[in-house]
C-alpha atoms as a PDB file:
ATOM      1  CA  UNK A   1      42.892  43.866  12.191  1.00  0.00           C
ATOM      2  CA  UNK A   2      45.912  42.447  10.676  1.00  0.00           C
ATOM      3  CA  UNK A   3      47.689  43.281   7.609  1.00  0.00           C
ATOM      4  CA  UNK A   4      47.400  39.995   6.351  1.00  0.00           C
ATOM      5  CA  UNK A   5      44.856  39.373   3.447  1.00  0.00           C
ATOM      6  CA  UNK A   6      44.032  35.898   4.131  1.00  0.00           C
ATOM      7  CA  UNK A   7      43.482  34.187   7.228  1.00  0.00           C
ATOM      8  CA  UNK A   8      45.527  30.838   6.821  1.00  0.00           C
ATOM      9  CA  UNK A   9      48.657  30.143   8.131  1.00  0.00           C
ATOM     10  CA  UNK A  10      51.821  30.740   5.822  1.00  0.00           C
ATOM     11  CA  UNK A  11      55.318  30.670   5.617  1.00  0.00           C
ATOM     12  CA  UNK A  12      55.847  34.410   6.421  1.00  0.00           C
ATOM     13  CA  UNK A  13      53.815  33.566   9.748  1.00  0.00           C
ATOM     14  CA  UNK A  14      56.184  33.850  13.516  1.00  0.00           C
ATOM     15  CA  UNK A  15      54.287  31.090  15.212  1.00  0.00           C
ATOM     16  CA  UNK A  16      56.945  27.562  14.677  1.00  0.00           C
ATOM     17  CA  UNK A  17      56.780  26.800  17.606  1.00  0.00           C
ATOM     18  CA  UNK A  18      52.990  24.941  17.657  1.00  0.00           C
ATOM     19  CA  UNK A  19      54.098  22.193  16.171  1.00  0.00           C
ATOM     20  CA  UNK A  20      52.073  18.548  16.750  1.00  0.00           C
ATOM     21  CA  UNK A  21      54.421  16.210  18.270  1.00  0.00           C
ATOM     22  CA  UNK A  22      56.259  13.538  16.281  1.00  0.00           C
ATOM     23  CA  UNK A  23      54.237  10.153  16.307  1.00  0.00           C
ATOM     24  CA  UNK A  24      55.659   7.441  17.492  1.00  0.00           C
ATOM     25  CA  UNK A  25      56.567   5.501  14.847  1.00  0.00           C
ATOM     26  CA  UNK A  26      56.775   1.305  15.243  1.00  0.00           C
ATOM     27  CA  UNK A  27      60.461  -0.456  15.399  1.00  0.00           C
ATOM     28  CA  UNK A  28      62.214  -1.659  12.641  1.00  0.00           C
ATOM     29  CA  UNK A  29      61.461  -5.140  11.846  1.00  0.00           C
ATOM     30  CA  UNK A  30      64.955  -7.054  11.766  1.00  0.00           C
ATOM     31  CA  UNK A  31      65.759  -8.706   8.281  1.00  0.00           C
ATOM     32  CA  UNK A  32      67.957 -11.552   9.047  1.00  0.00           C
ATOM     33  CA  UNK A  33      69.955 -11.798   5.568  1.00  0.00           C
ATOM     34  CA  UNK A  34      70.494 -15.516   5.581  1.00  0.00           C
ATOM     35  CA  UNK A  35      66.805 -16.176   5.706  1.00  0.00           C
ATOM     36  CA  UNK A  36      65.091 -16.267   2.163  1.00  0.00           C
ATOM     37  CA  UNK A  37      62.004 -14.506   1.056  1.00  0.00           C
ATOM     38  CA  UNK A  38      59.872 -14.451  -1.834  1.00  0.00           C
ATOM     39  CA  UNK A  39      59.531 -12.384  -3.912  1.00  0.00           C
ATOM     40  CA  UNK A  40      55.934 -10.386  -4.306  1.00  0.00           C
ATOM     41  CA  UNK A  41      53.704 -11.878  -7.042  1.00  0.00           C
ATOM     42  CA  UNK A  42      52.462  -9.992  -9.702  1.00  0.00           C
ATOM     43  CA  UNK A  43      48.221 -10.049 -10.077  1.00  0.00           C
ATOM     44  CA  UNK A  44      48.896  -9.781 -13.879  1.00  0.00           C
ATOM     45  CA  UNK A  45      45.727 -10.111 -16.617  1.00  0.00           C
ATOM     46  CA  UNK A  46      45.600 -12.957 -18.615  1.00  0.00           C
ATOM     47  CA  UNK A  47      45.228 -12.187 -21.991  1.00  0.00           C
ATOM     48  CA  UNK A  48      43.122 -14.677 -24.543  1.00  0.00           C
ATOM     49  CA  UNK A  49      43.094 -14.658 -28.755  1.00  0.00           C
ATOM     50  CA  UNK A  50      39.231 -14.501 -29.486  1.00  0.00           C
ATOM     51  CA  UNK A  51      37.139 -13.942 -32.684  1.00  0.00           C
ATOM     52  CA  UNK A  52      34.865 -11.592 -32.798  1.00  0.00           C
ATOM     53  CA  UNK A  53      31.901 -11.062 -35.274  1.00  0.00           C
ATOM     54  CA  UNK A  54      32.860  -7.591 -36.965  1.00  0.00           C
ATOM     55  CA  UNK A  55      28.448  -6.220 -36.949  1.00  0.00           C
ATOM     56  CA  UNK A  56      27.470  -6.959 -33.493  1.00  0.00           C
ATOM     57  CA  UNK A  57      31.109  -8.254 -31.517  1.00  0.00           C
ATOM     58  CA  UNK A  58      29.650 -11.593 -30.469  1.00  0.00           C
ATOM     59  CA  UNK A  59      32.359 -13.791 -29.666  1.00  0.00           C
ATOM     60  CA  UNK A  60      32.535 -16.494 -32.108  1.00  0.00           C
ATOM     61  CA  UNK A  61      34.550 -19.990 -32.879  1.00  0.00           C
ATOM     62  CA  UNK A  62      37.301 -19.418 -35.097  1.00  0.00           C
ATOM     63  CA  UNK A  63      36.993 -22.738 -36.909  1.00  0.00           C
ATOM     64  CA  UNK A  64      34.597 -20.706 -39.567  1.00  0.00           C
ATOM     65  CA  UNK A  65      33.974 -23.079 -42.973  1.00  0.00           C
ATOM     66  CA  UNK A  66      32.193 -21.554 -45.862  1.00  0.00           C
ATOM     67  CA  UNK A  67      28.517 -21.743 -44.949  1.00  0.00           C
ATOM     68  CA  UNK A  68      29.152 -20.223 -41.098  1.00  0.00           C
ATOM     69  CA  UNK A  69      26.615 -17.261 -39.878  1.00  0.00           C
ATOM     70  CA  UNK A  70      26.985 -15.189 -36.934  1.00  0.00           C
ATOM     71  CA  UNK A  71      24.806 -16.867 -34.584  1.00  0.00           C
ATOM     72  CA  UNK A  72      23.280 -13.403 -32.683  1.00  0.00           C
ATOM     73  CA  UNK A  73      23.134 -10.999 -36.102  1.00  0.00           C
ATOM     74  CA  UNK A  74      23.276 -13.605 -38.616  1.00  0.00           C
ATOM     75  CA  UNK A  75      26.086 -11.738 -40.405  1.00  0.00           C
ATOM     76  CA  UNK A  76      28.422 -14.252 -43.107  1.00  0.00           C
ATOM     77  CA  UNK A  77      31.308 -15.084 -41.343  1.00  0.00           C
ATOM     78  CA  UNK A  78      33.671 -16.310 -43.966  1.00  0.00           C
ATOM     79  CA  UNK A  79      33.662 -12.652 -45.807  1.00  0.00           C
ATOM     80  CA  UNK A  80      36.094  -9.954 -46.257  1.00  0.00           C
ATOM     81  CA  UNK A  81      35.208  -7.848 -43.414  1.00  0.00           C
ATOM     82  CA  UNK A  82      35.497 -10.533 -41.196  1.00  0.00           C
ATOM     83  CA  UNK A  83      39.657 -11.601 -42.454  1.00  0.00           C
ATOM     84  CA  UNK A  84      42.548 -10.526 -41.239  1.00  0.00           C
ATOM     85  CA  UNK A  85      43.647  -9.293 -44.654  1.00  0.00           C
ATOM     86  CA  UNK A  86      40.738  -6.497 -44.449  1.00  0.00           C
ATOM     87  CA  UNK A  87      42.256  -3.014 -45.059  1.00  0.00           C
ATOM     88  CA  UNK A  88      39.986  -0.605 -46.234  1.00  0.00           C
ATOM     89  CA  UNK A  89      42.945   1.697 -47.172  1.00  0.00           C
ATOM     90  CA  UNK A  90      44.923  -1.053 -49.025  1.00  0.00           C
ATOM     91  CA  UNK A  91      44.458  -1.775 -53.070  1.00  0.00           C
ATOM     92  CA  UNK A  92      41.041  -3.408 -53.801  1.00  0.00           C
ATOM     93  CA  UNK A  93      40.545  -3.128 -49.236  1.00  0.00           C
ATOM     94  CA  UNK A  94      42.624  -6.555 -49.276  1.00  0.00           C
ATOM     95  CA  UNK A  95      46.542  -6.502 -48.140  1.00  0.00           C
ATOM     96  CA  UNK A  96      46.988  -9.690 -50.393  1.00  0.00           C
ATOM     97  CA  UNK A  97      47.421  -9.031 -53.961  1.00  0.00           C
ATOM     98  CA  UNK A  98      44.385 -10.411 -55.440  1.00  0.00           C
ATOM     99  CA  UNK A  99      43.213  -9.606 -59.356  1.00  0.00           C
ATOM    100  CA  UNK A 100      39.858  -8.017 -58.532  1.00  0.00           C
ATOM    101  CA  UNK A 101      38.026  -6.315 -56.275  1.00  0.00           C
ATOM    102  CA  UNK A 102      35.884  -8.828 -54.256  1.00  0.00           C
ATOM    103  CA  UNK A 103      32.566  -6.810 -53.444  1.00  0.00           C
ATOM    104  CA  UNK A 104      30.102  -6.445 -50.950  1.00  0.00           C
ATOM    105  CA  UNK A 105      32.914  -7.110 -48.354  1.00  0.00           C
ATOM    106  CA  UNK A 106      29.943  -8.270 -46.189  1.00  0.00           C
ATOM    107  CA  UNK A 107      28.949 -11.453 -47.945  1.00  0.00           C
ATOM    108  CA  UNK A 108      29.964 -14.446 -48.066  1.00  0.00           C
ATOM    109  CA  UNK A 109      32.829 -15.441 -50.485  1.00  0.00           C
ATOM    110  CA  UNK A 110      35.145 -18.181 -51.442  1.00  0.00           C
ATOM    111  CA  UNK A 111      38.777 -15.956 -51.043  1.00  0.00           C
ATOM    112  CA  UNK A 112      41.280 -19.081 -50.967  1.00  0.00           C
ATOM    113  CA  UNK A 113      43.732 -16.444 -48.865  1.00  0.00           C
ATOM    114  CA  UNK A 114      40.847 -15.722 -46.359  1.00  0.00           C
ATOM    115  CA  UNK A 115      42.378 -16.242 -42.072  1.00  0.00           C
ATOM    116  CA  UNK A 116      39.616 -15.177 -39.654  1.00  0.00           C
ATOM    117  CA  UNK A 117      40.705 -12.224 -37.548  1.00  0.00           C
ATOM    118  CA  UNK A 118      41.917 -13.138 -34.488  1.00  0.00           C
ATOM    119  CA  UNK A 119      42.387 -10.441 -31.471  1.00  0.00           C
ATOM    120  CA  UNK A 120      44.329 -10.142 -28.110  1.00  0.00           C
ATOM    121  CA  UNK A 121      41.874  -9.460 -25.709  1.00  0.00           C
ATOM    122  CA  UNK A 122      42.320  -8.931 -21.643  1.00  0.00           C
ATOM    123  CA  UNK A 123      40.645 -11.583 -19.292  1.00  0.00           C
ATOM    124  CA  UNK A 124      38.664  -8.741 -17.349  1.00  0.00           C
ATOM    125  CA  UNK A 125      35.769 -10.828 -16.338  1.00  0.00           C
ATOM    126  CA  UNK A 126      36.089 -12.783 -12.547  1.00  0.00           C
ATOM    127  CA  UNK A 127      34.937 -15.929 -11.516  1.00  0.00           C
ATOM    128  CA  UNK A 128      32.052 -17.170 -13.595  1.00  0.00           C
ATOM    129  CA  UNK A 129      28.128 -17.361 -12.099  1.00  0.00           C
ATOM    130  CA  UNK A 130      27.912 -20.588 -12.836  1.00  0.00           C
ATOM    131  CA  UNK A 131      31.387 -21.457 -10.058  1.00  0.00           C
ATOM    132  CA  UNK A 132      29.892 -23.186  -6.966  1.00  0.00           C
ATOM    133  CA  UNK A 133      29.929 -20.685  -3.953  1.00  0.00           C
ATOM    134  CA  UNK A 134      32.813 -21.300  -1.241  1.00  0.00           C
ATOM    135  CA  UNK A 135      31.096 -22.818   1.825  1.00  0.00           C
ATOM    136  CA  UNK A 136      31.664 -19.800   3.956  1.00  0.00           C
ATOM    137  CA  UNK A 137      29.853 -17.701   1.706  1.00  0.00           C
ATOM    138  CA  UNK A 138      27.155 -20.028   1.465  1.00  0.00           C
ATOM    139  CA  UNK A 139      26.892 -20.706   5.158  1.00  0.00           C
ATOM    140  CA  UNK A 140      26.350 -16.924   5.600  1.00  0.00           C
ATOM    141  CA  UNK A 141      24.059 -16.626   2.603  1.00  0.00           C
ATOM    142  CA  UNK A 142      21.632 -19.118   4.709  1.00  0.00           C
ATOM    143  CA  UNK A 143      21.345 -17.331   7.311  1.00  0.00           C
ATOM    144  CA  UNK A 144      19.552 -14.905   5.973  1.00  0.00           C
ATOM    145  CA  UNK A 145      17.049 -17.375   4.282  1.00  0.00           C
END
C-alpha cells in the first residue's frame, strides 16, 4: 500500500515522463500587411425610450392629453404617479416646487408642469411573429406537412 492518502496524481508524484504528445497544431495563416481588413462588428442592443403605465407596465403612447386611460388596467394616465417629476421622497412627492400637495397621486389631474415618464429600455425581443418566414425555412417547414 502506498503512503500516499489519495490516489490522484500530484506534483510530488516521479512519473513525468507519461506525458500525451503535443498536438499538432495548424500553420500560421500569413497576414499580408498591405491588404485591408475589417474590423469585427459589434452585435450591440438597440435601446428604445418607451412609456410605460406605472399599475400594470403596459406599454403606452406618450402623446397622453387629459382624458387618457391605460388601455389594459384602466389606470389615469395624465396623474402624478405617472410624471417624470414623481418623487415620493421630494417635498409634497413632486421635484417641481408646486404650492400644495396634489393628492391621490393616482388620479387624474390638471398639473400644468406634468412630462410623462419616459424610460430607456433594451430591444431584447427578435424578429417579430408576424415577419414572413425566409423561403428556406418555409420550404423545410412543408415538408413535414
Amino acid at each position: 500500500m502506498s503512503d500516499q492518502k489519495y490516489r490522484q496524481r500530484g506534483y510530488q508524484d516521479s512519473g513525468h515522463s507519461e506525458r500525451r504528445p503535443a498536438s499538432p497544431r495548424k500553420p500560421r495563416e500569413l497576414i499580408d500587411p498591405r491588404i485591408p481588413r475589417d474590423p469585427k462588428q459589434m452585435n450591440m442592443m438597440a435601446f428604445t425610450e418607451v412609456f410605460r403605465c406605472a399599475r400594470c407596465g403596459a406599454i403606452e403612447s406618450d402623446m397622453i392629453g387629459s382624458l387618457s386611460t391605460c388601455a389594459k388596467c384602466g389606470v389615469d394616465l395624465h396623474a402624478c404617479i405617472q410624471c417624470q417629476s414623481f418623487d415620493s421622497g421630494a417635498t409634497f412627492e413632486c421635484r417641481e416646487t408646486i404650492a400644495a400637495r396634489v393628492s391621490p397621486k393616482d388620479v387624474r389631474n390638471d398639473c400644468p408642469t406634468f412630462v410623462a415618464a419616459m424610460r430607456v429600455e433594451k430591444e431584447t425581443g427578435s424578429t417579430s411573429a408576424t415577419a414572413p418566414k425566409s423561403s428556406a425555412r418555409k420550404a423545410f417547414d412543408d415538408l413535414f406537412k
